[in-house]
PDB file of N, CA and C in Angstrom:
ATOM      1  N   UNK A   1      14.369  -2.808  -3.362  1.00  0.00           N
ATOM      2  CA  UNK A   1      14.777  -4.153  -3.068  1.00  0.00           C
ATOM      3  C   UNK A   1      15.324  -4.761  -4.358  1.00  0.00           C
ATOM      4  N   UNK A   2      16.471  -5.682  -4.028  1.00  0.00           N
ATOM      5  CA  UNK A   2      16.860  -6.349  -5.360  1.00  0.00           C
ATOM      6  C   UNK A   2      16.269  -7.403  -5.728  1.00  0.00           C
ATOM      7  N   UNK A   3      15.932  -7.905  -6.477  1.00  0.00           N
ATOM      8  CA  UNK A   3      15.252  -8.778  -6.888  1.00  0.00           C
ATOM      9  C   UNK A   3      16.690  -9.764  -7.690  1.00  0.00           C
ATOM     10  N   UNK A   4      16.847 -10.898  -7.338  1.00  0.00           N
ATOM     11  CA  UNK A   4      17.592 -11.849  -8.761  1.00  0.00           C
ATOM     12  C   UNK A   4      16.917 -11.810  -9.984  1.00  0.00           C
ATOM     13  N   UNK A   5      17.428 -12.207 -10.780  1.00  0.00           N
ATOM     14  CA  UNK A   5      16.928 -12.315 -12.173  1.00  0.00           C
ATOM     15  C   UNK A   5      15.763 -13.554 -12.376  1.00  0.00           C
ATOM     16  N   UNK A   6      16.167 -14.474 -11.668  1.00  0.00           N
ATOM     17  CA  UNK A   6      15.247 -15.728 -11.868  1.00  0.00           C
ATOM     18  C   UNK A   6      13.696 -15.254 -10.980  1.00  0.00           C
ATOM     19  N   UNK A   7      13.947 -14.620 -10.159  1.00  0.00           N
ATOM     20  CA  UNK A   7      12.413 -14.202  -9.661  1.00  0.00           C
ATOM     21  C   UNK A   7      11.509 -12.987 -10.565  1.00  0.00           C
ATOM     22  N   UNK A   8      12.238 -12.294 -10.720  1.00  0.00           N
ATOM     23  CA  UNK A   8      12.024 -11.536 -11.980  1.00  0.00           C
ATOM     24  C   UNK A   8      11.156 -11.887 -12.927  1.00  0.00           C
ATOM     25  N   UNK A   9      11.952 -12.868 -13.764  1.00  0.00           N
ATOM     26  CA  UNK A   9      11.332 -14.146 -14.699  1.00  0.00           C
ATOM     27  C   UNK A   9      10.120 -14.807 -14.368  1.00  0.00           C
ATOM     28  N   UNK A  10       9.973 -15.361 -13.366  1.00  0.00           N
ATOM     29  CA  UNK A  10       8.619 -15.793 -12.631  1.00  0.00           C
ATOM     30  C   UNK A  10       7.551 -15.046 -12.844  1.00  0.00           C
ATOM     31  N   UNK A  11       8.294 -13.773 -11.911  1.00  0.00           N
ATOM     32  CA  UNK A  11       6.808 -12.664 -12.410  1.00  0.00           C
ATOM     33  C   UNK A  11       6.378 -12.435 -13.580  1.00  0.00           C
ATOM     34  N   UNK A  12       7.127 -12.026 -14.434  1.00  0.00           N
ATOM     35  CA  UNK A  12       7.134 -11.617 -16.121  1.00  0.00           C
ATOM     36  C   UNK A  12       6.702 -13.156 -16.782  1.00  0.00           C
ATOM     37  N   UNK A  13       6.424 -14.302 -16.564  1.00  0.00           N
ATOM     38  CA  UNK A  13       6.732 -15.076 -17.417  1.00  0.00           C
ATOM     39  C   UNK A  13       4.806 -15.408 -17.417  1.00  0.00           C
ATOM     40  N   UNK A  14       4.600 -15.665 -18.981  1.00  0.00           N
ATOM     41  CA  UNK A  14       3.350 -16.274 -19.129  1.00  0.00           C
ATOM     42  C   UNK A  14       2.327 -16.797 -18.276  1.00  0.00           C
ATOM     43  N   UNK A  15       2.670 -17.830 -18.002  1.00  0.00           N
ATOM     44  CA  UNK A  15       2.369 -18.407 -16.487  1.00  0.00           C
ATOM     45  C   UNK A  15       1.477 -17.619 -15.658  1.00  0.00           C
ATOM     46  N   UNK A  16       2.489 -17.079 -15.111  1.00  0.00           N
ATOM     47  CA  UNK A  16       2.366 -15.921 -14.270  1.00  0.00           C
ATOM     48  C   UNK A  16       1.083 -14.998 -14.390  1.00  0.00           C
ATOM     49  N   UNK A  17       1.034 -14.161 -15.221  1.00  0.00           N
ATOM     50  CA  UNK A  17       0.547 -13.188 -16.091  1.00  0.00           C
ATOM     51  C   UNK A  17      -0.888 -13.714 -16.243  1.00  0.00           C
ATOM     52  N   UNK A  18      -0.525 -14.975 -16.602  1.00  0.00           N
ATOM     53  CA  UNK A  18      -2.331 -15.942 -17.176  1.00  0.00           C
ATOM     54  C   UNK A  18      -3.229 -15.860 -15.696  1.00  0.00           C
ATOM     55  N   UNK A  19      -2.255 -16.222 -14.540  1.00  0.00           N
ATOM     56  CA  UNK A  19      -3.020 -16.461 -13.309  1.00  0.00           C
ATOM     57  C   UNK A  19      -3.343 -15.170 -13.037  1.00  0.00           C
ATOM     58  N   UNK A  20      -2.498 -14.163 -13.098  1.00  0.00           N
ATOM     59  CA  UNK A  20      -3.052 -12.956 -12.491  1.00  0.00           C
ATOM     60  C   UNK A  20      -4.484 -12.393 -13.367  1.00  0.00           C
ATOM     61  N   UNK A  21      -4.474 -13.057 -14.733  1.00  0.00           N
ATOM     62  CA  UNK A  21      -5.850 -12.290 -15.532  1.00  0.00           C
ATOM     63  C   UNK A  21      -6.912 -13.290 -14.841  1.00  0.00           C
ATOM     64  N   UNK A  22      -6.511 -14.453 -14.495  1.00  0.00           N
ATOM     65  CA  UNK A  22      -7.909 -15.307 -13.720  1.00  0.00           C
ATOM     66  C   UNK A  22      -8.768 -14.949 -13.182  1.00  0.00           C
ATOM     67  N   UNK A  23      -7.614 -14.274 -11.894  1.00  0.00           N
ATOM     68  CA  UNK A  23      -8.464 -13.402 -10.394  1.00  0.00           C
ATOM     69  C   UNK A  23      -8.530 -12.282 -11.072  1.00  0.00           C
ATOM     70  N   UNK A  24      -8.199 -11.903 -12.185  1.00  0.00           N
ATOM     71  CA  UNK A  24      -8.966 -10.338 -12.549  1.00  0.00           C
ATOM     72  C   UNK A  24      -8.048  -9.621 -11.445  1.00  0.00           C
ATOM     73  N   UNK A  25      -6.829  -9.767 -11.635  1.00  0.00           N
ATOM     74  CA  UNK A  25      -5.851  -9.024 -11.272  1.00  0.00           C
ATOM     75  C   UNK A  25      -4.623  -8.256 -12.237  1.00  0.00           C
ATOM     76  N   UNK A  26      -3.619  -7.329 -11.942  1.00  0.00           N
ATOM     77  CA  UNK A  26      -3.274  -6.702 -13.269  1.00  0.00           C
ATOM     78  C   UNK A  26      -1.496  -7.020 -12.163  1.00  0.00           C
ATOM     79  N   UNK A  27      -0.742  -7.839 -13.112  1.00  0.00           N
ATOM     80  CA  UNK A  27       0.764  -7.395 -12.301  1.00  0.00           C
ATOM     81  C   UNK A  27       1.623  -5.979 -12.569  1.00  0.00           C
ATOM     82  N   UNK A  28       2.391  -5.730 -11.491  1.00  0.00           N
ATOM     83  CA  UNK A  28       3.147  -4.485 -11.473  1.00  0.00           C
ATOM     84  C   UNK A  28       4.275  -4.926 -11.608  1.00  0.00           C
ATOM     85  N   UNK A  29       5.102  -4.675 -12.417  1.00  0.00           N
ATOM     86  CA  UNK A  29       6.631  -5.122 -12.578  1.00  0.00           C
ATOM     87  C   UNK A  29       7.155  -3.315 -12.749  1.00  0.00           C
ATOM     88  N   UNK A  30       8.175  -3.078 -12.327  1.00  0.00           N
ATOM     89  CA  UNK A  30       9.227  -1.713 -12.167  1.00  0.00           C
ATOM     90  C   UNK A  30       9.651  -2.177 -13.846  1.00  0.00           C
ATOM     91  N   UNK A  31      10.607  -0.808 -14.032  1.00  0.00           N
ATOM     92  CA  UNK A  31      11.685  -0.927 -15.041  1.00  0.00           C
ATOM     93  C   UNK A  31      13.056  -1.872 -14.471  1.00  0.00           C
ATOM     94  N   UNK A  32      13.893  -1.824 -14.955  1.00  0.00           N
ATOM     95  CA  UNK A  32      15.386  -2.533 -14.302  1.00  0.00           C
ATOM     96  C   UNK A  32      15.378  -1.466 -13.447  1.00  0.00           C
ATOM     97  N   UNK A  33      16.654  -1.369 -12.361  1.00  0.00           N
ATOM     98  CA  UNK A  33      16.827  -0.303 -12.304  1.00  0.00           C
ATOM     99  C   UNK A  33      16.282   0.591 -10.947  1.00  0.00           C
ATOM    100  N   UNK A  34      14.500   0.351 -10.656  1.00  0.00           N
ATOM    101  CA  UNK A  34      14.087   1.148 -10.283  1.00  0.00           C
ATOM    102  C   UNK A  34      13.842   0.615  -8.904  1.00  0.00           C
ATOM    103  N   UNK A  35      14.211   0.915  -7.739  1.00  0.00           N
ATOM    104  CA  UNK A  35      14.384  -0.039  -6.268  1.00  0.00           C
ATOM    105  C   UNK A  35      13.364   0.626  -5.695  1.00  0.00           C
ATOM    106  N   UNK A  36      12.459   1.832  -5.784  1.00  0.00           N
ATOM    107  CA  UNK A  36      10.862   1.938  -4.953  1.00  0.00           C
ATOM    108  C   UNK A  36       9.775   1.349  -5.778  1.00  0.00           C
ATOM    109  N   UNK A  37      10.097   0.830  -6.484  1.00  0.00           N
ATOM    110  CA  UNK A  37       8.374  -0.074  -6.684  1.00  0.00           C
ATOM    111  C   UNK A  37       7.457  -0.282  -5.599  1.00  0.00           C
ATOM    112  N   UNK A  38       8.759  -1.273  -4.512  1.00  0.00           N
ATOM    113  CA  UNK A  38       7.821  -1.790  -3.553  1.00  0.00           C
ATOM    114  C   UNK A  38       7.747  -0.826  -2.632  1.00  0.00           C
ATOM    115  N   UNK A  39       8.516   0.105  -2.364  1.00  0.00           N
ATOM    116  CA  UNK A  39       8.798   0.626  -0.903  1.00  0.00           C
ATOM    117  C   UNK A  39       7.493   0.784   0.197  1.00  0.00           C
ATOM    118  N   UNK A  40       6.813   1.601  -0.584  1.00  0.00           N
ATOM    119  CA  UNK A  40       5.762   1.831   0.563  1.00  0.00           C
ATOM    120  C   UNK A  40       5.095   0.752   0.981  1.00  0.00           C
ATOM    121  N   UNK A  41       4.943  -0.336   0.429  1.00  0.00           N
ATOM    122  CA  UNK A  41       4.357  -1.406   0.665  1.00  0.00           C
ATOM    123  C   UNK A  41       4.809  -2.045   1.471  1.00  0.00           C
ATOM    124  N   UNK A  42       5.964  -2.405   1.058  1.00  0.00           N
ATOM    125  CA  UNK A  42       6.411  -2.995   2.460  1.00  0.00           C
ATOM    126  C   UNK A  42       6.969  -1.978   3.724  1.00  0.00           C
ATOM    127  N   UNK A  43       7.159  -0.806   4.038  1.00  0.00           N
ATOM    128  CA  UNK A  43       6.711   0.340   4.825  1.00  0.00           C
ATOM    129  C   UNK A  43       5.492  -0.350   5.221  1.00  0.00           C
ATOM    130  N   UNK A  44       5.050  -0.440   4.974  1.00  0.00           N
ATOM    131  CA  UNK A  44       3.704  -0.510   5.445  1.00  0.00           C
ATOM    132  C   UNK A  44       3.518  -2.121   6.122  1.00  0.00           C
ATOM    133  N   UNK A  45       3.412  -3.203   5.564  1.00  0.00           N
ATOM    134  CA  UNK A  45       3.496  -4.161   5.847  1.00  0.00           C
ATOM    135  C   UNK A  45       4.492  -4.675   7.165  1.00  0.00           C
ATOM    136  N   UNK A  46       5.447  -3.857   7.099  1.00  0.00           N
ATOM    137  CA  UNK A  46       6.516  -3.745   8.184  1.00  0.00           C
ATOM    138  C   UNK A  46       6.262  -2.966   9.558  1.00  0.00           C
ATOM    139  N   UNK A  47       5.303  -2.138   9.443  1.00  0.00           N
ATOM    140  CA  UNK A  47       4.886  -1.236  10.533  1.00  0.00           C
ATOM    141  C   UNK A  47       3.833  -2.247  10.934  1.00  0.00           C
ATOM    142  N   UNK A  48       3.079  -3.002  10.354  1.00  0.00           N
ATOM    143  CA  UNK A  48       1.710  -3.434  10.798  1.00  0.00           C
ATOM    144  C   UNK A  48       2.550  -4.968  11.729  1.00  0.00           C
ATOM    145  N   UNK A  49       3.657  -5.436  10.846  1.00  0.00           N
ATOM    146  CA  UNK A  49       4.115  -6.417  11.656  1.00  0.00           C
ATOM    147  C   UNK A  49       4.749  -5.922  13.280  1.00  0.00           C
ATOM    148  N   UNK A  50       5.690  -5.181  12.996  1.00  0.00           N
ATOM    149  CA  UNK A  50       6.017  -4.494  14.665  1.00  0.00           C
ATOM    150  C   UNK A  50       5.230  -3.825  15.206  1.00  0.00           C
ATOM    151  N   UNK A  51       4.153  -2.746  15.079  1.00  0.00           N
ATOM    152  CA  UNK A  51       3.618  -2.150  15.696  1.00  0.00           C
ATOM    153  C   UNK A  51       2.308  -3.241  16.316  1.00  0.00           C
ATOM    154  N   UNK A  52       1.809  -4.262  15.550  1.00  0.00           N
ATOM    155  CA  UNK A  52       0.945  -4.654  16.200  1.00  0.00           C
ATOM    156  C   UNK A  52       0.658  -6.378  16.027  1.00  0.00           C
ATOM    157  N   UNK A  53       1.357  -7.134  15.324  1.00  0.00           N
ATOM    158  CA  UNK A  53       1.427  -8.634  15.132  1.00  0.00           C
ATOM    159  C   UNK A  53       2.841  -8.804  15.858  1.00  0.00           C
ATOM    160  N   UNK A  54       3.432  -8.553  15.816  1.00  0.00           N
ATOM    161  CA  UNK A  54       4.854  -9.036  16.385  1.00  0.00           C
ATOM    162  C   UNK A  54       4.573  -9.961  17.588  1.00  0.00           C
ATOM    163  N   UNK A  55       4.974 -11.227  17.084  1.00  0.00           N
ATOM    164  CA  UNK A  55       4.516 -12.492  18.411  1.00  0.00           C
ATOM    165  C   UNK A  55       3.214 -12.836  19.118  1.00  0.00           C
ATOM    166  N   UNK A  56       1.989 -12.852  17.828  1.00  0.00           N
ATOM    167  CA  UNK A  56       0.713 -13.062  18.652  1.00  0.00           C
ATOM    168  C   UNK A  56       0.350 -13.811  17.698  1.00  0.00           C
ATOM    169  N   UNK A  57      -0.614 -14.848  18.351  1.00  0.00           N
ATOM    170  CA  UNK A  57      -0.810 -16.121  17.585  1.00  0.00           C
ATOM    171  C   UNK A  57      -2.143 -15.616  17.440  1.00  0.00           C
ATOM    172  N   UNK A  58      -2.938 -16.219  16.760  1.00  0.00           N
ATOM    173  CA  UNK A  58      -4.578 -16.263  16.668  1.00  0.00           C
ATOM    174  C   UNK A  58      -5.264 -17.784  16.083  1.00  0.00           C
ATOM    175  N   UNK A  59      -6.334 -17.820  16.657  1.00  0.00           N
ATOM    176  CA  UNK A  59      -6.718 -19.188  16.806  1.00  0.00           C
ATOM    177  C   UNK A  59      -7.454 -19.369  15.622  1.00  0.00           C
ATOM    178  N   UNK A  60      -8.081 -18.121  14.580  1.00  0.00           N
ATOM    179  CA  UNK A  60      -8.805 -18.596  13.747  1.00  0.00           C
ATOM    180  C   UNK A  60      -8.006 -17.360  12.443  1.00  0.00           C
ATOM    181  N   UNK A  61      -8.114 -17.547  11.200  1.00  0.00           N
ATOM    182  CA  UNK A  61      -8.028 -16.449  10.448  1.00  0.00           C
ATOM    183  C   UNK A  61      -8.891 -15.274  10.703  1.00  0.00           C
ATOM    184  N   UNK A  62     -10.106 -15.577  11.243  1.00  0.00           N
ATOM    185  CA  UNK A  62     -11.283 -14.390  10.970  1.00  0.00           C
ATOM    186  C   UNK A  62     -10.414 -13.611  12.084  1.00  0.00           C
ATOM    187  N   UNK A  63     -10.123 -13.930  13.262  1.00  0.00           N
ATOM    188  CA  UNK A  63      -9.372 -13.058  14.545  1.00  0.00           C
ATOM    189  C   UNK A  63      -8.077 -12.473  14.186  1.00  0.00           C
ATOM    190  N   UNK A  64      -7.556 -13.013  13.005  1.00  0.00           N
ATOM    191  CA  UNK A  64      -6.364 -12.205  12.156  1.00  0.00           C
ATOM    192  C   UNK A  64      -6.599 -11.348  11.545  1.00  0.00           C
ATOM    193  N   UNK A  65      -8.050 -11.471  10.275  1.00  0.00           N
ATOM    194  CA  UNK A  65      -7.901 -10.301   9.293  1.00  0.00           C
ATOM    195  C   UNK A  65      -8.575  -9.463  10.440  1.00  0.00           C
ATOM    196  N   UNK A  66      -9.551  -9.800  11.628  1.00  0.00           N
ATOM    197  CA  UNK A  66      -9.915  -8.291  12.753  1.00  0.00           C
ATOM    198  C   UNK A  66      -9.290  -7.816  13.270  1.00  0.00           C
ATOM    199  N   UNK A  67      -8.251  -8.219  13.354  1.00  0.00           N
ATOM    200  CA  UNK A  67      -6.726  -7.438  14.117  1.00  0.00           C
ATOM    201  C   UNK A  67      -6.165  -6.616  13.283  1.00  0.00           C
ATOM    202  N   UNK A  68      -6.118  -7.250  11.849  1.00  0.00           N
ATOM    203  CA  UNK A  68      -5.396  -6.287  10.766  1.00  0.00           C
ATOM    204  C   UNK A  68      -6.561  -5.455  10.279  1.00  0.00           C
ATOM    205  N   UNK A  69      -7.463  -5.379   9.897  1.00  0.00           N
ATOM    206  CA  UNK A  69      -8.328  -4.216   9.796  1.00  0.00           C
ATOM    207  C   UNK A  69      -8.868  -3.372  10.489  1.00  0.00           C
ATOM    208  N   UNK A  70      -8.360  -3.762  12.190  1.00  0.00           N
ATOM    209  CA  UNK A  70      -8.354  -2.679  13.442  1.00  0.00           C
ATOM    210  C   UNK A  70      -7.120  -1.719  12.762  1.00  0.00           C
ATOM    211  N   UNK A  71      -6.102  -2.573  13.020  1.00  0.00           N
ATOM    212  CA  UNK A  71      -4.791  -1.351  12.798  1.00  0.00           C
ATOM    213  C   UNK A  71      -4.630  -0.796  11.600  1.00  0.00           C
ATOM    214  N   UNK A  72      -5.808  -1.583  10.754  1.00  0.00           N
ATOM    215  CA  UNK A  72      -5.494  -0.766   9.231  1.00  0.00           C
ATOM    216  C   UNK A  72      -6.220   0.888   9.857  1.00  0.00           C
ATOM    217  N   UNK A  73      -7.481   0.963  10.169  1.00  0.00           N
ATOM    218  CA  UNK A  73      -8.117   1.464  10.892  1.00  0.00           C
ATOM    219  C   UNK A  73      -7.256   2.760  11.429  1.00  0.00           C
ATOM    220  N   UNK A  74      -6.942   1.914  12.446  1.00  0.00           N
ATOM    221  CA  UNK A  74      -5.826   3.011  13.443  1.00  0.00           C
ATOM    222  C   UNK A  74      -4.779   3.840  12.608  1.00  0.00           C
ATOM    223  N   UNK A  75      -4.379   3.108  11.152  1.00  0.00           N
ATOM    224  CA  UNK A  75      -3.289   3.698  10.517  1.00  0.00           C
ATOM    225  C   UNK A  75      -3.605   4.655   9.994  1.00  0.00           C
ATOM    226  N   UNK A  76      -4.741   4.442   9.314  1.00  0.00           N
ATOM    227  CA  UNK A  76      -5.237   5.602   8.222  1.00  0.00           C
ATOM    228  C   UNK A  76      -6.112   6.529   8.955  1.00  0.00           C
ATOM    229  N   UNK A  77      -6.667   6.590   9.745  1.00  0.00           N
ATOM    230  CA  UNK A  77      -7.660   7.481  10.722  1.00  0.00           C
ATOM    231  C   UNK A  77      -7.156   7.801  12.171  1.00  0.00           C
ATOM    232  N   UNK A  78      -5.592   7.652  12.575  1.00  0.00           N
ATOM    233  CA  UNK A  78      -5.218   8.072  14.126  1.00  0.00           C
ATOM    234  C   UNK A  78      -3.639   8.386  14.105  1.00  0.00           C
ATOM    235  N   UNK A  79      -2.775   6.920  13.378  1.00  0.00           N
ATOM    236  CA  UNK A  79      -1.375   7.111  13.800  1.00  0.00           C
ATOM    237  C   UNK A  79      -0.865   8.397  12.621  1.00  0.00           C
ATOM    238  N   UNK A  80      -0.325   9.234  13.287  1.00  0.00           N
ATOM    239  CA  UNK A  80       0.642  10.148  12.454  1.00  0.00           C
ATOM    240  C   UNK A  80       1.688   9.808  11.808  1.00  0.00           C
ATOM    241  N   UNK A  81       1.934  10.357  10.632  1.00  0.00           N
ATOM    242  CA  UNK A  81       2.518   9.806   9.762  1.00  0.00           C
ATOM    243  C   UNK A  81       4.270  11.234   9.619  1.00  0.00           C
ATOM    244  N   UNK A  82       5.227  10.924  10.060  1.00  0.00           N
ATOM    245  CA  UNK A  82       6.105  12.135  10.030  1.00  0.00           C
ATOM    246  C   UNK A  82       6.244  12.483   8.525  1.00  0.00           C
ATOM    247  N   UNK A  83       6.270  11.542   7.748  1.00  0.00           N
ATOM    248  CA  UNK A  83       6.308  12.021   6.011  1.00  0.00           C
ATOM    249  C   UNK A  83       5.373  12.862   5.502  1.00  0.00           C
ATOM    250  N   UNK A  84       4.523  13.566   6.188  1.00  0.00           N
ATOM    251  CA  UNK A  84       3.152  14.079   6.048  1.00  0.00           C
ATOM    252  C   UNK A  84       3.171  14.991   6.997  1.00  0.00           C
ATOM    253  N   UNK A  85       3.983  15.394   7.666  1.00  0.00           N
ATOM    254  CA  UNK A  85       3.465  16.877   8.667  1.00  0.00           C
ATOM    255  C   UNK A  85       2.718  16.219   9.828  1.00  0.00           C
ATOM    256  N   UNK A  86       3.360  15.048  10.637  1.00  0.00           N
ATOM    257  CA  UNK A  86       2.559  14.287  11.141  1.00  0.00           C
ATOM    258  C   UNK A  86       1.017  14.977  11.680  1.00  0.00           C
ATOM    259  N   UNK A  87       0.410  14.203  10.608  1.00  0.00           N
ATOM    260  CA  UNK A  87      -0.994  14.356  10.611  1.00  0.00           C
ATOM    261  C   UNK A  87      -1.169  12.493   9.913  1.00  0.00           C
ATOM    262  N   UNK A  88      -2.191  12.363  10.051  1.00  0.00           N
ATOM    263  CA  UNK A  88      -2.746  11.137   9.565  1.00  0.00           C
ATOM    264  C   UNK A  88      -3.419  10.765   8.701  1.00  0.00           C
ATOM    265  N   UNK A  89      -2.807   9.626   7.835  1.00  0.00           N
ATOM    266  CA  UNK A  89      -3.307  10.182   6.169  1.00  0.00           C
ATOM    267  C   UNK A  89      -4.418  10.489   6.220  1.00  0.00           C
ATOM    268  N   UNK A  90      -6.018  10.027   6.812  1.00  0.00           N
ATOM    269  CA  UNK A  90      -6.981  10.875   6.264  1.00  0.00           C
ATOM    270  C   UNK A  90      -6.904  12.096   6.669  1.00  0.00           C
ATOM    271  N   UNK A  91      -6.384  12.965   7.084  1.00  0.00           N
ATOM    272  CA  UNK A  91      -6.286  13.880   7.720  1.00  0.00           C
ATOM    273  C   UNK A  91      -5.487  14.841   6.650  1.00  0.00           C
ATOM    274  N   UNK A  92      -4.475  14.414   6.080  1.00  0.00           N
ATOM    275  CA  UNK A  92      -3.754  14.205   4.681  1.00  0.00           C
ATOM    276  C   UNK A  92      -4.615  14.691   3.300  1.00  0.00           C
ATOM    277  N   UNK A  93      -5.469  13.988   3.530  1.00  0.00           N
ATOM    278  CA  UNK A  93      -5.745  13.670   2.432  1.00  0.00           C
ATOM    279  C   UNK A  93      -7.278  14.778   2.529  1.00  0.00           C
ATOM    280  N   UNK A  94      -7.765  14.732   3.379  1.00  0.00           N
ATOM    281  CA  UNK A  94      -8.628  15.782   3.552  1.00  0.00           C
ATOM    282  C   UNK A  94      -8.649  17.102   3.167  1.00  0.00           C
ATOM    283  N   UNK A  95      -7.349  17.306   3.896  1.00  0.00           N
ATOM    284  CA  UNK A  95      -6.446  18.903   3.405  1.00  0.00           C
ATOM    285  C   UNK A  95      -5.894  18.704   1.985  1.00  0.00           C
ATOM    286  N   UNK A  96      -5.936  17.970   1.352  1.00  0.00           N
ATOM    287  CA  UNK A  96      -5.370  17.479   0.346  1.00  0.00           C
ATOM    288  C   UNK A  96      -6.393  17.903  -0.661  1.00  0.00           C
ATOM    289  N   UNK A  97      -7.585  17.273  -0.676  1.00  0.00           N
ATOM    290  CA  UNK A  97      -8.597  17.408  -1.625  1.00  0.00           C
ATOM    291  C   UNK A  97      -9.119  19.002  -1.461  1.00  0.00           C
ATOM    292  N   UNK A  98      -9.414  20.004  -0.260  1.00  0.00           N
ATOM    293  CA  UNK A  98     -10.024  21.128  -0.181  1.00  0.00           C
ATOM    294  C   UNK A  98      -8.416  21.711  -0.619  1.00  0.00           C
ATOM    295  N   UNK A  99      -7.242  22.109  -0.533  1.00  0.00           N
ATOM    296  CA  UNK A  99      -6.611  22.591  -1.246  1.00  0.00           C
ATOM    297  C   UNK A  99      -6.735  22.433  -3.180  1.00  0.00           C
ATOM    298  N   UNK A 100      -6.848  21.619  -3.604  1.00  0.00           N
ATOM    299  CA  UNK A 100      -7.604  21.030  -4.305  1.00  0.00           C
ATOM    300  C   UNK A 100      -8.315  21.809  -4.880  1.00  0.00           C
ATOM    301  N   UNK A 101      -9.529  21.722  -4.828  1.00  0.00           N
ATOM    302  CA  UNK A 101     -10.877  22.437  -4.975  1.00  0.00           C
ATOM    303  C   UNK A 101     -10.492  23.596  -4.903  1.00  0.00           C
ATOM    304  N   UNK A 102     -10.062  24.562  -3.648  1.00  0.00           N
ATOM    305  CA  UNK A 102      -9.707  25.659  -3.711  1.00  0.00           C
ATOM    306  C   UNK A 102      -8.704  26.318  -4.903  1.00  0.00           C
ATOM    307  N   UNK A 103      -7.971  25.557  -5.390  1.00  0.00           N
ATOM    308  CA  UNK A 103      -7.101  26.380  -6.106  1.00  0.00           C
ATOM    309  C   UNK A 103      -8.015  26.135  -7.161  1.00  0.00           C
ATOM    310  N   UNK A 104      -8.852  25.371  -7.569  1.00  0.00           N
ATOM    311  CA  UNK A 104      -9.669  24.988  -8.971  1.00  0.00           C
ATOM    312  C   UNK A 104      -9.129  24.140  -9.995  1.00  0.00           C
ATOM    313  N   UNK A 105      -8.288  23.202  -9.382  1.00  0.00           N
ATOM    314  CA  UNK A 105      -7.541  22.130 -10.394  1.00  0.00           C
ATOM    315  C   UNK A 105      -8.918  21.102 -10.888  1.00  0.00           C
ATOM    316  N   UNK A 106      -9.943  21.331  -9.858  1.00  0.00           N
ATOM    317  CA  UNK A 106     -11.005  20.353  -9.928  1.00  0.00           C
ATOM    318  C   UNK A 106     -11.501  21.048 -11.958  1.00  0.00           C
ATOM    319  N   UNK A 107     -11.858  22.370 -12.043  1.00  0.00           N
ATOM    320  CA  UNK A 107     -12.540  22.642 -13.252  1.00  0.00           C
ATOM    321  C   UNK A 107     -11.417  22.563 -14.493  1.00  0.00           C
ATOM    322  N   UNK A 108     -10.387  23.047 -13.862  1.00  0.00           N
ATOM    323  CA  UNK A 108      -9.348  22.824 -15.216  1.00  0.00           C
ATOM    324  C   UNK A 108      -9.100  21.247 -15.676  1.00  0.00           C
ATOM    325  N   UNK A 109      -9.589  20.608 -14.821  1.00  0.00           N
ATOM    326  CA  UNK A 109      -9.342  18.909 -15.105  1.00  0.00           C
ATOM    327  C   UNK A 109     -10.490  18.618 -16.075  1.00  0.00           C
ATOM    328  N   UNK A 110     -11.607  19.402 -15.804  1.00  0.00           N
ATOM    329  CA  UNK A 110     -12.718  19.027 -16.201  1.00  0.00           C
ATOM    330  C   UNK A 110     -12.667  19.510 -18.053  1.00  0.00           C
ATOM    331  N   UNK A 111     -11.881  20.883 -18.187  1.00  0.00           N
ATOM    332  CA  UNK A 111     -11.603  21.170 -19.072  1.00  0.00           C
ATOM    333  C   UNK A 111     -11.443  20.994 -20.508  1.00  0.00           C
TER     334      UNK A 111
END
């Protein structure tokens, strides 16, 4: 995504930076240049809006974040993911870690 220069600035600027050490938060700024910083994020944010908010109201916040931590739910433990051999990231990530272990990257890390 492109960003203008003046939003840019916002992020990067003192200000900024001070609030994020408040909440004990750390900002991510890209190089120039680099247009996936955000991608998966908003991938993601974008699937959760069409696949399952798209035009539904809710009467309280608490009935919002339970809707979004159902489908967070559903995302990471059911929907298949085609970037992944559709399998589902934990599913991913499962095979992920025993490949892992098996080859022994676990002791050479330890190394």
């Amino acid at each position: 995504m492109l960003r203008p220069p003046v939003e840019y600035a916002q992020y990067a600027s003192g200000d900024f930076q001070k609030q994020l050490k408040d909440f004990g938060m750390r900002g991510s700024l890209s190089r120039k240049g680099d247009c996936w910083d955000n991608a998966v994020t908003e991938t993601l944010f974008g699937s959760l809006k069409v696949e399952r908010l798209h035009g539904m109201r809710f009467p309280t916040r608490r009935q919002a974040k339970d809707e979004t931590m159902e489908w967070m739910r559903f995302y990471n433990h059911k929907r298949f993911h085609s970037t992944l051999g559709y399998v589902s990231l934990m599913t991913f990530e499962a095979h992920h870690e025993i490949e892992r272990k098996e080859s022994g990257e676990e002791e050479r890390n330890a190394a």
